[in-house]
Every structure is written in C-alpha cells, then in structure tokens.
C-alpha atoms as a PDB file:
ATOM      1  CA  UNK A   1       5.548 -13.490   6.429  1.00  0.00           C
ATOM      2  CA  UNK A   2       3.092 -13.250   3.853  1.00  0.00           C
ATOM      3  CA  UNK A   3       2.195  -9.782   4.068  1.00  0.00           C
ATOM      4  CA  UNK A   4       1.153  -7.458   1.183  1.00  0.00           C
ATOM      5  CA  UNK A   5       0.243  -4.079   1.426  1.00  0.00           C
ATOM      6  CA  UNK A   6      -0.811  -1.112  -1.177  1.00  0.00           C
ATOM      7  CA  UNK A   7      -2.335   1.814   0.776  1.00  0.00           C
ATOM      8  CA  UNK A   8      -2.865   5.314   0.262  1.00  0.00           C
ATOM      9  CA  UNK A   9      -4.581   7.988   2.397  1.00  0.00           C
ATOM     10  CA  UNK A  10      -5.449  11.557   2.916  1.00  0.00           C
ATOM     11  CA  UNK A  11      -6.528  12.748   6.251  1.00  0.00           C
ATOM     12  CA  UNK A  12      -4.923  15.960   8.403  1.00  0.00           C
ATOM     13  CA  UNK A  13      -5.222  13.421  11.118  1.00  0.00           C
ATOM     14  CA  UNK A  14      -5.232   9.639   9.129  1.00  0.00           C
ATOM     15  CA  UNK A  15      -4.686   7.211  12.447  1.00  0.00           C
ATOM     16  CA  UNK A  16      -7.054   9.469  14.766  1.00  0.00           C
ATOM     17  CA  UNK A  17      -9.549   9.315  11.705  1.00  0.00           C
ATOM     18  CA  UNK A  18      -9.876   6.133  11.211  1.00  0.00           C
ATOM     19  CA  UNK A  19      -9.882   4.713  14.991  1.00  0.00           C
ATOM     20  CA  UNK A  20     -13.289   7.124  14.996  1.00  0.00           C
ATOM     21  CA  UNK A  21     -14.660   4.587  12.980  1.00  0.00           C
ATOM     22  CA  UNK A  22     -15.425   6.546   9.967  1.00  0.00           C
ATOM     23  CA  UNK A  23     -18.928   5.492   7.937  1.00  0.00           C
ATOM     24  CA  UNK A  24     -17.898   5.719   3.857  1.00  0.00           C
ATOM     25  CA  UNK A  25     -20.392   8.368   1.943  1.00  0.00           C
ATOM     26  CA  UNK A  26     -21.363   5.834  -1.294  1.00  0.00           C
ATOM     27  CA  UNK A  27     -21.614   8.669  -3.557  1.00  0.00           C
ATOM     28  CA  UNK A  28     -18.424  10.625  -2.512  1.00  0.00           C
ATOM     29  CA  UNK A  29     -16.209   7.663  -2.691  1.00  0.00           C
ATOM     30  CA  UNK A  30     -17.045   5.760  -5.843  1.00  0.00           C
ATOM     31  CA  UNK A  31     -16.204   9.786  -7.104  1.00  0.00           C
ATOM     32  CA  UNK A  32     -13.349   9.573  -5.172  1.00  0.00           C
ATOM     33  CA  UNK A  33     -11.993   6.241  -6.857  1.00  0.00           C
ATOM     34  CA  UNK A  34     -12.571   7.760  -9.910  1.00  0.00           C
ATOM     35  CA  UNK A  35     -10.484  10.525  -9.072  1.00  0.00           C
ATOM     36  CA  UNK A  36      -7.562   7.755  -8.375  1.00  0.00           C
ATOM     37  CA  UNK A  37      -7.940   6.332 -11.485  1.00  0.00           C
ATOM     38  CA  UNK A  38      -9.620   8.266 -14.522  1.00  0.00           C
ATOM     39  CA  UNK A  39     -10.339   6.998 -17.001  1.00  0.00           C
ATOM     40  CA  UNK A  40     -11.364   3.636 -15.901  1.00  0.00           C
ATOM     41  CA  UNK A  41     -14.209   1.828 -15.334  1.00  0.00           C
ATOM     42  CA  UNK A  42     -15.582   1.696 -11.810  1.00  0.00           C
ATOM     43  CA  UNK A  43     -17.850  -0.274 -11.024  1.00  0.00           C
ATOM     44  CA  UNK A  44     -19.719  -0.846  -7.163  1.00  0.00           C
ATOM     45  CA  UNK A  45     -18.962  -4.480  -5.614  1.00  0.00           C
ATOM     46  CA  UNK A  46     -18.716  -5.724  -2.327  1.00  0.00           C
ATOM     47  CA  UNK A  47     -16.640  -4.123   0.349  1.00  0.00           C
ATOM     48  CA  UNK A  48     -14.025  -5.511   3.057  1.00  0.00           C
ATOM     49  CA  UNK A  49     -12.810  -4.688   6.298  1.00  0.00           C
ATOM     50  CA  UNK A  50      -9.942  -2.209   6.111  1.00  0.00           C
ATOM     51  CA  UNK A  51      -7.381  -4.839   7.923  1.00  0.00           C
ATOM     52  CA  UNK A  52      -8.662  -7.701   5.174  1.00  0.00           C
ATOM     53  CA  UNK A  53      -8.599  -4.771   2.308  1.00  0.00           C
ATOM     54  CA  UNK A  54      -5.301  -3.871   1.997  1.00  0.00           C
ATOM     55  CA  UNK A  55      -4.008  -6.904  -1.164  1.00  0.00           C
ATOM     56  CA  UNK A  56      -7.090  -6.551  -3.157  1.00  0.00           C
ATOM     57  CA  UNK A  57      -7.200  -8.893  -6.342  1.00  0.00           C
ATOM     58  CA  UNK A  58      -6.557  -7.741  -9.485  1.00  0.00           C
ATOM     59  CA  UNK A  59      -8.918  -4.417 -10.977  1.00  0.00           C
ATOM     60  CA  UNK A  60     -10.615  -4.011  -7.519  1.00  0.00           C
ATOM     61  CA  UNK A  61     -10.241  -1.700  -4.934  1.00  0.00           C
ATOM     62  CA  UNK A  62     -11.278  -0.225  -1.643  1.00  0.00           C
ATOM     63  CA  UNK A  63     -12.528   2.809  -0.439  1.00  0.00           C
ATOM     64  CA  UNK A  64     -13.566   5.186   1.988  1.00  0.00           C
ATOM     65  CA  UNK A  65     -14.405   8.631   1.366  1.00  0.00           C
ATOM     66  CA  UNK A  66     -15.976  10.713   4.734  1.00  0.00           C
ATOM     67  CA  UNK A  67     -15.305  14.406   5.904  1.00  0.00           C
ATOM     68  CA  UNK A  68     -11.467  14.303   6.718  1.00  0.00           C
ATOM     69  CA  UNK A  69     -10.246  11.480   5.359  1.00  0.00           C
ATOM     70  CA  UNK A  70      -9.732   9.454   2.420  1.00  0.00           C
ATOM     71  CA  UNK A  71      -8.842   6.034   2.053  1.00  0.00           C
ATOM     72  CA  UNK A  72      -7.886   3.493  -0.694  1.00  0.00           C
ATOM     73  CA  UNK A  73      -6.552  -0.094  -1.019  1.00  0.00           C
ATOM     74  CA  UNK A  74      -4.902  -0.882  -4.166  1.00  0.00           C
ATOM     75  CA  UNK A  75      -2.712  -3.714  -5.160  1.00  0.00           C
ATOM     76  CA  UNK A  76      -1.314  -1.974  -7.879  1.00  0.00           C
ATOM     77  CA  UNK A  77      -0.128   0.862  -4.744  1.00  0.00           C
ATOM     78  CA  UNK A  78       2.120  -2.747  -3.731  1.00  0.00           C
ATOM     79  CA  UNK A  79       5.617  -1.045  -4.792  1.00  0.00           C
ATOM     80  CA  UNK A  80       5.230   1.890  -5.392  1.00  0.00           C
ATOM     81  CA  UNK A  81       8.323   4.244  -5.181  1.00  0.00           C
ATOM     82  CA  UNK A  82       7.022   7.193  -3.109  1.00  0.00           C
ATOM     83  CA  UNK A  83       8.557   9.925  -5.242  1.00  0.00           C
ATOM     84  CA  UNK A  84       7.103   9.029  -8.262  1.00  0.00           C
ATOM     85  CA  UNK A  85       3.813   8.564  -7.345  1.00  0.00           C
ATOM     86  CA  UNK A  86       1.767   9.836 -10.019  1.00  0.00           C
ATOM     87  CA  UNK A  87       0.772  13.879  -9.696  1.00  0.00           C
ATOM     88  CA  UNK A  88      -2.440  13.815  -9.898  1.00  0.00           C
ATOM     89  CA  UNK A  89      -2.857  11.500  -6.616  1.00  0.00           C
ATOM     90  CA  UNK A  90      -1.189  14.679  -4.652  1.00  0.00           C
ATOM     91  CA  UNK A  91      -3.247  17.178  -6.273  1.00  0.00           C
ATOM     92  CA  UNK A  92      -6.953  15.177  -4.959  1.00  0.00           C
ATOM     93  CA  UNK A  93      -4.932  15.701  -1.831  1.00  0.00           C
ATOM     94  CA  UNK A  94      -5.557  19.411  -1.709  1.00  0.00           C
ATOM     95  CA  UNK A  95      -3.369  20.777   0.635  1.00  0.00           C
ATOM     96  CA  UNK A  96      -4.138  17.572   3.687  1.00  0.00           C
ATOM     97  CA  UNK A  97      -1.722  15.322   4.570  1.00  0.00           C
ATOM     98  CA  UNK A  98      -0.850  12.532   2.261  1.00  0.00           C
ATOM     99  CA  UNK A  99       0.717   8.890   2.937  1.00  0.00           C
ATOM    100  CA  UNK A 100       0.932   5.715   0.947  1.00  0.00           C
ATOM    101  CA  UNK A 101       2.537   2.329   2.069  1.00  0.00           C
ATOM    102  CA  UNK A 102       3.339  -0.796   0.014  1.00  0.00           C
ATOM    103  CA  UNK A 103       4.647  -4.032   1.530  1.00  0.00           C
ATOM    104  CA  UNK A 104       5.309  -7.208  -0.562  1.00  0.00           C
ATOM    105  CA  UNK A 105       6.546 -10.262   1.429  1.00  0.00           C
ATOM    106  CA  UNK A 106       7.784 -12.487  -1.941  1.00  0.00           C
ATOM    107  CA  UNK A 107      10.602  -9.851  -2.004  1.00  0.00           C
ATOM    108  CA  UNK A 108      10.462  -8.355   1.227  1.00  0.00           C
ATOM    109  CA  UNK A 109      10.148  -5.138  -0.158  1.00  0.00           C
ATOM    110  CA  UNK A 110       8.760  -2.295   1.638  1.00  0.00           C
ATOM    111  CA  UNK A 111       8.101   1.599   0.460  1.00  0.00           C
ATOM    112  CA  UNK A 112       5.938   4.454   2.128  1.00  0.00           C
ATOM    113  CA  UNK A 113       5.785   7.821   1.749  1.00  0.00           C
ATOM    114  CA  UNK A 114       4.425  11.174   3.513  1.00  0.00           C
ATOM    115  CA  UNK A 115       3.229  14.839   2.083  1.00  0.00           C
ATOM    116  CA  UNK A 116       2.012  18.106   3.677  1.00  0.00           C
ATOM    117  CA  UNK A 117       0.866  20.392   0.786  1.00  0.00           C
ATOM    118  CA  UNK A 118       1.722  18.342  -1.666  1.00  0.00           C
ATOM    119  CA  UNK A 119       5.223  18.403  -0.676  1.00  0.00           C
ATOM    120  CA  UNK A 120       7.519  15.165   0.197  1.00  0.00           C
ATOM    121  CA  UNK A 121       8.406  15.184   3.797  1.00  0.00           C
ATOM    122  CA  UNK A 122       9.458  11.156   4.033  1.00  0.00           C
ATOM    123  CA  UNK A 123      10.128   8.450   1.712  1.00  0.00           C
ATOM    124  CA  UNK A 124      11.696   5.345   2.203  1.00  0.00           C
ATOM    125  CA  UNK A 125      11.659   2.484  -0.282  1.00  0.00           C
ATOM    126  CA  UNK A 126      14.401  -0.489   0.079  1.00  0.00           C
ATOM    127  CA  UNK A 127      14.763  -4.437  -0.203  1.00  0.00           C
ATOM    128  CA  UNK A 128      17.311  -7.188   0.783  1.00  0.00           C
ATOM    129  CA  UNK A 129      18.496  -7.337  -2.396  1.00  0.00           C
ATOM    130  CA  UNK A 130      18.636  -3.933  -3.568  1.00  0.00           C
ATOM    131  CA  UNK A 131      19.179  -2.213  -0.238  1.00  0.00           C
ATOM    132  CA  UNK A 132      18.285   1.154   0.202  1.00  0.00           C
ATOM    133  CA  UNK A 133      16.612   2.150  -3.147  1.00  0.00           C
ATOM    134  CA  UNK A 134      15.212   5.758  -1.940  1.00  0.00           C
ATOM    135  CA  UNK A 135      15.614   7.811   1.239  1.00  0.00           C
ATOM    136  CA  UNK A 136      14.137  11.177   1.110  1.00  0.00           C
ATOM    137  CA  UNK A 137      13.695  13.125   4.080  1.00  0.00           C
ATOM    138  CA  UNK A 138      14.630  12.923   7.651  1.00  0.00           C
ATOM    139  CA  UNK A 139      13.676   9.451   8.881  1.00  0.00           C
ATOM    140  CA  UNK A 140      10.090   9.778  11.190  1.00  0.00           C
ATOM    141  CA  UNK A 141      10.731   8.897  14.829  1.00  0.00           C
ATOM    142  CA  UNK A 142       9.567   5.494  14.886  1.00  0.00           C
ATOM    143  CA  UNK A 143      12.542   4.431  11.958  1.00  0.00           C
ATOM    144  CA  UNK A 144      15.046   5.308  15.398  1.00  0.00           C
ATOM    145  CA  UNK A 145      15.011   1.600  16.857  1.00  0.00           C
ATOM    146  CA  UNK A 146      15.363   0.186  13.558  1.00  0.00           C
ATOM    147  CA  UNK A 147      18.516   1.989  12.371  1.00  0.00           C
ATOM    148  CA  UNK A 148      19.509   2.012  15.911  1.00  0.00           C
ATOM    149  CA  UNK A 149      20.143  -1.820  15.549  1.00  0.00           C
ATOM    150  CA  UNK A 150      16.979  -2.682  18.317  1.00  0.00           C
ATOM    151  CA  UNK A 151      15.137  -4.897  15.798  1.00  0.00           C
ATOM    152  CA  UNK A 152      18.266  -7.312  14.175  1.00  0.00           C
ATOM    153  CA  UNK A 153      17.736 -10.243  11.947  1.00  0.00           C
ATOM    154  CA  UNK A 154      19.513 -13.454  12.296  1.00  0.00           C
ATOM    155  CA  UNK A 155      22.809 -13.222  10.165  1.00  0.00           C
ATOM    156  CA  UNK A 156      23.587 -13.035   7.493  1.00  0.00           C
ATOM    157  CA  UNK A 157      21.032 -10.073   6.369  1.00  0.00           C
ATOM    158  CA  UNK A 158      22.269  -7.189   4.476  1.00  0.00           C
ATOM    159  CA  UNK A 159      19.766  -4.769   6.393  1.00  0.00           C
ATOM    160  CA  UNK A 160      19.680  -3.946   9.969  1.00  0.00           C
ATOM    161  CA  UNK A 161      16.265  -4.999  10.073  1.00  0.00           C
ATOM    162  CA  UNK A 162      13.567  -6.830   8.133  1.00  0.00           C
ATOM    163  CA  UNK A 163      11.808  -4.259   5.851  1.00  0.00           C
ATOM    164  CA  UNK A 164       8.139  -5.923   6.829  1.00  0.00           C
ATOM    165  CA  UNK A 165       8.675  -5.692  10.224  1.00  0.00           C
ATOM    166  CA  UNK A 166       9.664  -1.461  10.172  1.00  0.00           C
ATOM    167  CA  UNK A 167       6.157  -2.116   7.923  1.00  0.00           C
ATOM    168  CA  UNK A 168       4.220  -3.320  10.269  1.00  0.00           C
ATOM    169  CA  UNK A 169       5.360  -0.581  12.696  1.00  0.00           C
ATOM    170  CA  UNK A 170       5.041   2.312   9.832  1.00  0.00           C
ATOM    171  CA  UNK A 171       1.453   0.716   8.934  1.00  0.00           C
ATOM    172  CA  UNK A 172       0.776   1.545  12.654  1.00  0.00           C
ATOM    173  CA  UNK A 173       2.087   4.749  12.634  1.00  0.00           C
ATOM    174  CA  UNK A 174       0.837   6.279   9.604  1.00  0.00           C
ATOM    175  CA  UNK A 175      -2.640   4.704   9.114  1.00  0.00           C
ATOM    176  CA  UNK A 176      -3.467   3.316  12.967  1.00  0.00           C
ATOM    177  CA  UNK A 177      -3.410  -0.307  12.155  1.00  0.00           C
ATOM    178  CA  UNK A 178      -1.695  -3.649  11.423  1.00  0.00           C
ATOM    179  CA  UNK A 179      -2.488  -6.383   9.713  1.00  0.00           C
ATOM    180  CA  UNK A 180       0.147  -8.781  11.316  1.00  0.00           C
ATOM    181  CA  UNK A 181       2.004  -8.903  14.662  1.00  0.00           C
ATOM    182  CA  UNK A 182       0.495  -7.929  18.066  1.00  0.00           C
ATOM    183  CA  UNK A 183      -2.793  -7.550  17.945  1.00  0.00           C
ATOM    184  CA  UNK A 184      -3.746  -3.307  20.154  1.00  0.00           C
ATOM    185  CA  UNK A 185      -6.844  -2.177  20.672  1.00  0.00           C
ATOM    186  CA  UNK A 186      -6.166   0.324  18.546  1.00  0.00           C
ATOM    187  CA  UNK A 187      -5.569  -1.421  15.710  1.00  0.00           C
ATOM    188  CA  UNK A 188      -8.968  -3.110  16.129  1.00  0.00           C
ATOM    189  CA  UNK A 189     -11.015   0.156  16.103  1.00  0.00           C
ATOM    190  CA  UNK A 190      -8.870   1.538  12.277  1.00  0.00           C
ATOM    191  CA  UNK A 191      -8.862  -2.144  11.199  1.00  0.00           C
ATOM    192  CA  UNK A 192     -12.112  -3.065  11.444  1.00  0.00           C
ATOM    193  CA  UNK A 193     -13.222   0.618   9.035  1.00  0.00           C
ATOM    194  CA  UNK A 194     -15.577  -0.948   6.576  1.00  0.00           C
ATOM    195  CA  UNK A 195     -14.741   0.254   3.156  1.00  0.00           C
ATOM    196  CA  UNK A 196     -16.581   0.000   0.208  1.00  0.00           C
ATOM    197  CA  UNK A 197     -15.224  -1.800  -3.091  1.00  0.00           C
ATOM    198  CA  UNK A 198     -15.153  -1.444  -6.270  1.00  0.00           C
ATOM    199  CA  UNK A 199     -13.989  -3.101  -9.855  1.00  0.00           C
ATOM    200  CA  UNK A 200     -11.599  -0.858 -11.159  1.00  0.00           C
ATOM    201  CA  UNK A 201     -10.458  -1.544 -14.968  1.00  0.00           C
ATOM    202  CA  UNK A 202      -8.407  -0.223 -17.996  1.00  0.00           C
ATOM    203  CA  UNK A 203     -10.998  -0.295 -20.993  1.00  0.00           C
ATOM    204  CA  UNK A 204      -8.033  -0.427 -22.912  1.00  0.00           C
ATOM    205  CA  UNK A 205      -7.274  -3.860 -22.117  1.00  0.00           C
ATOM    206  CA  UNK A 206      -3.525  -2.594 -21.624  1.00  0.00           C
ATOM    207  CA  UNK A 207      -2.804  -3.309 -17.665  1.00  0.00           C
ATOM    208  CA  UNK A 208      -4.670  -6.742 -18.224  1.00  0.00           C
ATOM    209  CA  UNK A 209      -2.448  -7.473 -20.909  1.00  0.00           C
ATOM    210  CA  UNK A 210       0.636  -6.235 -19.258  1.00  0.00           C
ATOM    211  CA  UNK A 211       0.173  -8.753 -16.097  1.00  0.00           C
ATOM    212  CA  UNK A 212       0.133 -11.143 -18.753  1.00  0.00           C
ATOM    213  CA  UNK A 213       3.002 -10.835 -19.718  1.00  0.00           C
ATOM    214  CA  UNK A 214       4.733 -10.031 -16.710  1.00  0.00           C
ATOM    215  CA  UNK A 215       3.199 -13.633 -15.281  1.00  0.00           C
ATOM    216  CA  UNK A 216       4.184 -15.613 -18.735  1.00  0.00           C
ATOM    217  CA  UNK A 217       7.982 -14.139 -18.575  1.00  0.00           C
ATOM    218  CA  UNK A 218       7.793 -15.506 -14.780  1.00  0.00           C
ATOM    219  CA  UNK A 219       6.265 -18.868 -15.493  1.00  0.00           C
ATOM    220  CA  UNK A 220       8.810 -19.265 -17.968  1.00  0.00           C
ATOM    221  CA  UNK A 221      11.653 -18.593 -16.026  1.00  0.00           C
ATOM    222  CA  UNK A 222       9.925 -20.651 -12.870  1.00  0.00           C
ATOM    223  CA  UNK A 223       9.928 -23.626 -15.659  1.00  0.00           C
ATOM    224  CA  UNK A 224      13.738 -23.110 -16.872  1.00  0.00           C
ATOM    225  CA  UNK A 225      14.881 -23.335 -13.120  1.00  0.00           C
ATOM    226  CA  UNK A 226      12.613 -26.357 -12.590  1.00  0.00           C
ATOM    227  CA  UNK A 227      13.303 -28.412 -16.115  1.00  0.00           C
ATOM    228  CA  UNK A 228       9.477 -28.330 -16.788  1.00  0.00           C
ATOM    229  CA  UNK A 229       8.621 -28.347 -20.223  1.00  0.00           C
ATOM    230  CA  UNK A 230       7.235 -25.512 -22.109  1.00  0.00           C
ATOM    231  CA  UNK A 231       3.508 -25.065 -22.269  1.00  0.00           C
ATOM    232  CA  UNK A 232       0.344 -22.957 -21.621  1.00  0.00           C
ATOM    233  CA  UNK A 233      -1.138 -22.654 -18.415  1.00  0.00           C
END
C-alpha cells in the first residue's frame, strides 16, 4: 500500500462537516495556517482536493478554515505521536473537538489521536516492528473488529491486523473519508473538500537542513547495504 497520511482537524462535528462540502474563507485560513505554524513563512499557492491533499511535499500545506471546522494536511503531521502533539495545536482548538491521523506505508506505521476540551480521549500509535508504541484511552468502537481478530494478516505478522488498514477505517471514522479501499459515497462528498494551499517554511533554514541530513544518513546506509560507492547525489 502506498498510503501516507498527516491530518489534523477541529470540528464539533469533523465527518458531518466536511460531507457538507465546506467552501474555505481565504483570509481565515491562511490565519489559520499561521496559527499551526508561527513563525514561518506562509505563503498562498495552489490548492488540492482534500482526498489528493493529505502527503503534501515538503514546506506546503493544506487548508480549510469555515465556521465549524478546521482542516489541515501536513506531511510533517505523518508520525506524529498523539500525546505529544505540540500545545499550542490544542489550544487553536478552543474547547471543539480535536483529531489528527498519520499513516506512513514505508513502515506501516499508523498514529491518530482524539480531544474534547483539550483533553486526550484516544490515542493509538503502533508499527510491525515496534508494536504497540502508545495506547491511551479506551479504544473507539470501530478498533472492536480489529482487536477482535476480524481483519487478520497472512502469517507471520506480529499484529492482529495491518496498521493501514485500521487507517483507512479510522480515516473514515474520524474525518469522513478514505483515500484507499472501497470507494462510499460518502467518502466522495468529504474527499472531494477543496482546500486551499500554501508554502509553509522555517526562515531559519533549520527543518530544511534537518531533512538533509536525515536523507544523507539514509542514502548512506541504502549504499552500505547495496555496495555502492560513496558519493553526492
């Protein structure tokens, strides 16, 4: 599956908003993104489809701010661990409900989280490898079929269930859409939200130059395992 997710949201009412077919106020969301990250420079570009918006590429985002509900895609929302999501990103949520999803299919890793007042009602966060990294709350009623065993992966698979496929489901559940599976009627009416985008970047230089690095030390170690020879890209 190549599936990647980074989604957040604030909404009393986030699927039923956003099958309404909510129209983005331009002024209210570019403040809006610059209440998600301050700081940076935001500048208008493009915008995307909410089911095509949810991997952005690096330093842009998408948004949607309209009475009720806020919405941003954000690849750096990708994994995320729920309870340490940053607390300024529950304070813009001002007493609404609050939920954030990431999904990245190179390590099938999958994370999502859910507030009321600002408090942490659900979080799950867990990958083949790692297992169960965070479990916070009582699982939501759509987890039951999962745990239950209803949705098993050929063995051998150390979880009881692929973590993008309880994604999909949670995506569905939490924001009205998915991007990959079945297609519902539904989904079409959230997924097809237009959202407007924006470049988002550190005038620091400091996130650039932390990818960087993060992609050098993996090129490296792709290069070891492969006997390539050391070199720039």
């Amino acid at each position: 599956m190549g599936v990647k997710v980074g989604i957040l949201a604030f909404g009393d009412d986030i699927p039923v908003r956003l099958r309404g077919g909510p129209v983005a106020d331009e002024d209210r969301t570019l403040e809006f993104v610059r209440r998600v990250h301050p700081g940076y420079v935001v500048e208008p570009i493009e915008g995307c489809a909410l089911k095509y918006a949810t991997y952005p590429p690096d330093d842009v985002v998408f948004a949607s701010s309209s009475a009720g509900l806020d919405i941003v895609c954000d690849q750096r929302l990708t994994l995320v661990q729920p309870s340490t999501l940053s607390g300024h990103l529950c304070r813009i949520g001002d007493g609404r409900r609050m939920a954030v999803l990431g999904m990245h299919s190179v390590t099938d890793w999958l994370s999502y989280g859910t507030w009321s007042d600002g408090v942490l009602v659900r979080s799950l966060n867990l990958t083949p490898d790692s297992g169960i990294i965070e479990s916070v709350g009582e699982p939501l009623p759509f987890e039951a079929p999962y745990w239950a065993g209803g949705h098993p992966v050929e063995d051998p698979y150390p979880l009881p269930f692929h973590p993008l496929d309880l994604g999909q489901t949670a995506l569905r559940h939490l924001f009205g859409f998915a991007t990959d599976g079945p297609d519902h009627a539904d989904d079409r009416a959230a997924g097809e939200v237009d959202l407007l985008g924006f470049r988002v970047t550190d005038p620091t230089g400091a996130e650039q130059a932390a990818r960087d690095a993060i992609r050098q030390e993996v090129l490296q170690m792709v290069r070891a395992a492969t006997g390539q020879p050391a070199g720039r890209e």
